[in-house]
Each structure stands twice: as C-alpha cells, then as structure tokens.
C-alpha atoms as a PDB file:
ATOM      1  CA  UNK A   1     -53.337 -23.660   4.368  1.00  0.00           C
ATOM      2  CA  UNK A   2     -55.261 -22.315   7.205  1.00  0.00           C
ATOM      3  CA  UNK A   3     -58.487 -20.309   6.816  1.00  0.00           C
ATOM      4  CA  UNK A   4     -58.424 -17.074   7.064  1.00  0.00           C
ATOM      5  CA  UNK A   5     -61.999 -16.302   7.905  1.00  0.00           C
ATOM      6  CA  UNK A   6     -61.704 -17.846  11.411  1.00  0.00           C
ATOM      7  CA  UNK A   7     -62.090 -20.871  13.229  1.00  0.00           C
ATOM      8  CA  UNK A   8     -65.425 -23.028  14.099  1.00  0.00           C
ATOM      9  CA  UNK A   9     -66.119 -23.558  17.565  1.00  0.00           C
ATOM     10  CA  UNK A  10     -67.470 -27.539  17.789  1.00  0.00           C
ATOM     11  CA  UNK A  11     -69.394 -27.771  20.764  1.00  0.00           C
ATOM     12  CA  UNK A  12     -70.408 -31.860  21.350  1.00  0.00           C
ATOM     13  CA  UNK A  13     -71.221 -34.208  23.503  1.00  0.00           C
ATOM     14  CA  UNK A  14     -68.851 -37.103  24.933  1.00  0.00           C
ATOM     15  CA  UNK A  15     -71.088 -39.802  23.370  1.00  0.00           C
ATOM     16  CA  UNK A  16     -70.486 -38.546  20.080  1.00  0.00           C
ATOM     17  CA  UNK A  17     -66.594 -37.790  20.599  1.00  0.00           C
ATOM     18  CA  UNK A  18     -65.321 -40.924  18.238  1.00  0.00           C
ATOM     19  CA  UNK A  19     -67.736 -39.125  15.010  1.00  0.00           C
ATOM     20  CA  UNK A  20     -66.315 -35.575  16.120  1.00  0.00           C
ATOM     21  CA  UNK A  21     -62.959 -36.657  15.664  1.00  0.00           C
ATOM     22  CA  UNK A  22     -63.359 -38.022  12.493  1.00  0.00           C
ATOM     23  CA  UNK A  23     -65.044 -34.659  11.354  1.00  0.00           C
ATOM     24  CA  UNK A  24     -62.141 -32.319  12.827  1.00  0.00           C
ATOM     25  CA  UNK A  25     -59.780 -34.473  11.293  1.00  0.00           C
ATOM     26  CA  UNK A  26     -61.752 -34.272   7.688  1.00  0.00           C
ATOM     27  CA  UNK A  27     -62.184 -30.413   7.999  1.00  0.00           C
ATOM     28  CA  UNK A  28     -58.255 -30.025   8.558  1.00  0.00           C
ATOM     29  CA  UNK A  29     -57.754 -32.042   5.881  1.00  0.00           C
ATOM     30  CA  UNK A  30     -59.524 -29.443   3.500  1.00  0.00           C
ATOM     31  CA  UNK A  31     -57.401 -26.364   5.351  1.00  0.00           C
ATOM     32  CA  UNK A  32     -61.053 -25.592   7.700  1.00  0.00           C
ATOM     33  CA  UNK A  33     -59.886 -24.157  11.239  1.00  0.00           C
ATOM     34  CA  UNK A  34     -61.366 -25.857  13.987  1.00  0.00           C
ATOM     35  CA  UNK A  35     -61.840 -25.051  17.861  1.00  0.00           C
ATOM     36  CA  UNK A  36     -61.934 -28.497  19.461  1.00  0.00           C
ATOM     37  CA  UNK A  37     -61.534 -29.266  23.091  1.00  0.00           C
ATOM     38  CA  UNK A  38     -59.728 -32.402  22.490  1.00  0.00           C
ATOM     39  CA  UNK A  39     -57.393 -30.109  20.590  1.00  0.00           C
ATOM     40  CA  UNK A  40     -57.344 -26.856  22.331  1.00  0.00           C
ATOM     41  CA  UNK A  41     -57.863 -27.559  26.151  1.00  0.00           C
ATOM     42  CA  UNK A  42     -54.488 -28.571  28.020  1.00  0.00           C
ATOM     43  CA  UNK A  43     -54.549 -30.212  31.032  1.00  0.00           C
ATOM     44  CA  UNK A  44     -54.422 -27.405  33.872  1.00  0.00           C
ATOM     45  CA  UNK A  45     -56.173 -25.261  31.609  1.00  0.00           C
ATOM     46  CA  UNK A  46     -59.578 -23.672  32.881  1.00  0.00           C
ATOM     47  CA  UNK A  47     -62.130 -25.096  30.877  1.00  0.00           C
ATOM     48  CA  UNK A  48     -64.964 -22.383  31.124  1.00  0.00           C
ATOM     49  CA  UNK A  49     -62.422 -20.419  30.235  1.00  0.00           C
ATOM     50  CA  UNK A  50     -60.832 -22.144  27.306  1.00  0.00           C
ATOM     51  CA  UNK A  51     -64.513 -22.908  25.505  1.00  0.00           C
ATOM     52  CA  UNK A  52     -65.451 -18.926  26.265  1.00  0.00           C
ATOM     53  CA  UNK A  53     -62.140 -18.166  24.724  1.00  0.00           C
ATOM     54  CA  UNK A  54     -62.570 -20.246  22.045  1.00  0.00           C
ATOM     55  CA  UNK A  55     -66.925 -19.283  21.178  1.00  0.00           C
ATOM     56  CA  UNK A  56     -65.843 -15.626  21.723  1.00  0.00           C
ATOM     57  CA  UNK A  57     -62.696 -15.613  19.087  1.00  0.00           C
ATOM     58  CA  UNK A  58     -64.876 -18.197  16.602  1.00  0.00           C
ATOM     59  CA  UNK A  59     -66.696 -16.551  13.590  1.00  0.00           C
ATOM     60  CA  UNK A  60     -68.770 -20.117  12.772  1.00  0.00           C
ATOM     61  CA  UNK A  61     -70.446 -22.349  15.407  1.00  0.00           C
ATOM     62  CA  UNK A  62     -70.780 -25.780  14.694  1.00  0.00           C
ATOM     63  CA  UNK A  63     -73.388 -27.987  17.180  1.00  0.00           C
ATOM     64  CA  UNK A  64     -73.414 -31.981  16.798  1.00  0.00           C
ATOM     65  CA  UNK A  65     -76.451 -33.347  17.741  1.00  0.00           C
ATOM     66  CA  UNK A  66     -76.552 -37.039  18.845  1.00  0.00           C
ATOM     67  CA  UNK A  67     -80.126 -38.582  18.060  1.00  0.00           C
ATOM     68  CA  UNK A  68     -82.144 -39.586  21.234  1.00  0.00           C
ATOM     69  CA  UNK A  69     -81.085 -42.682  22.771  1.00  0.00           C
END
C-alpha cells in the first residue's frame, strides 16, 4: 500500500549505491514511497531534469552521507 503523504527524494552518492539499495528496497517493503534514480531515471531521460522533477514533487528529503574515506 503506497503512502499517501508523498514520496522521499534519496539523493546519494555512487560509493554508497549497494547500502541505498538495500534501504529503498526495506522502505518499499513497509509501503514508504521512494524517489530513487536507479528506479526513476530511464535511459534517454534528462537527468537534471528527472532529479528536479523528482525534489520538486517530494514532500521528505532523505541525504545519505558516506563517512570520509
């Protein structure tokens, strides 16, 4: 059952990709809507404009932070 309070936009870095997906797949398991790039972004899509798309029609905004190298 979707959400009905809108999605969360996930904004990550490539690094931390493999721990994103396991956290997209976890929310969707518990019905949470999720914008994810790996998801959401087609190939011949515009990606600015997919991710402004995607921040502008999110209500949450979700940043993974990697810890320093």
């Amino acid at each position: 059952m979707e959400n009905s309070s809108g999605k969360i936009f996930i904004s990550h870095a490539s690094k931390d990709k493999k721990f994103v997906d396991r956290l997209v797949s976890d929310l969707a398991a518990h019905g949470v809507p999720v914008w994810y790039d790996k998801l959401d972004v087609r190939l011949g899509d515009s990606i600015p404009g997919k991710i402004n798309s995607g921040i502008s029609e999110a209500k949450y905004f979700l940043t993974v932070i990697s810890p320093p190298p």
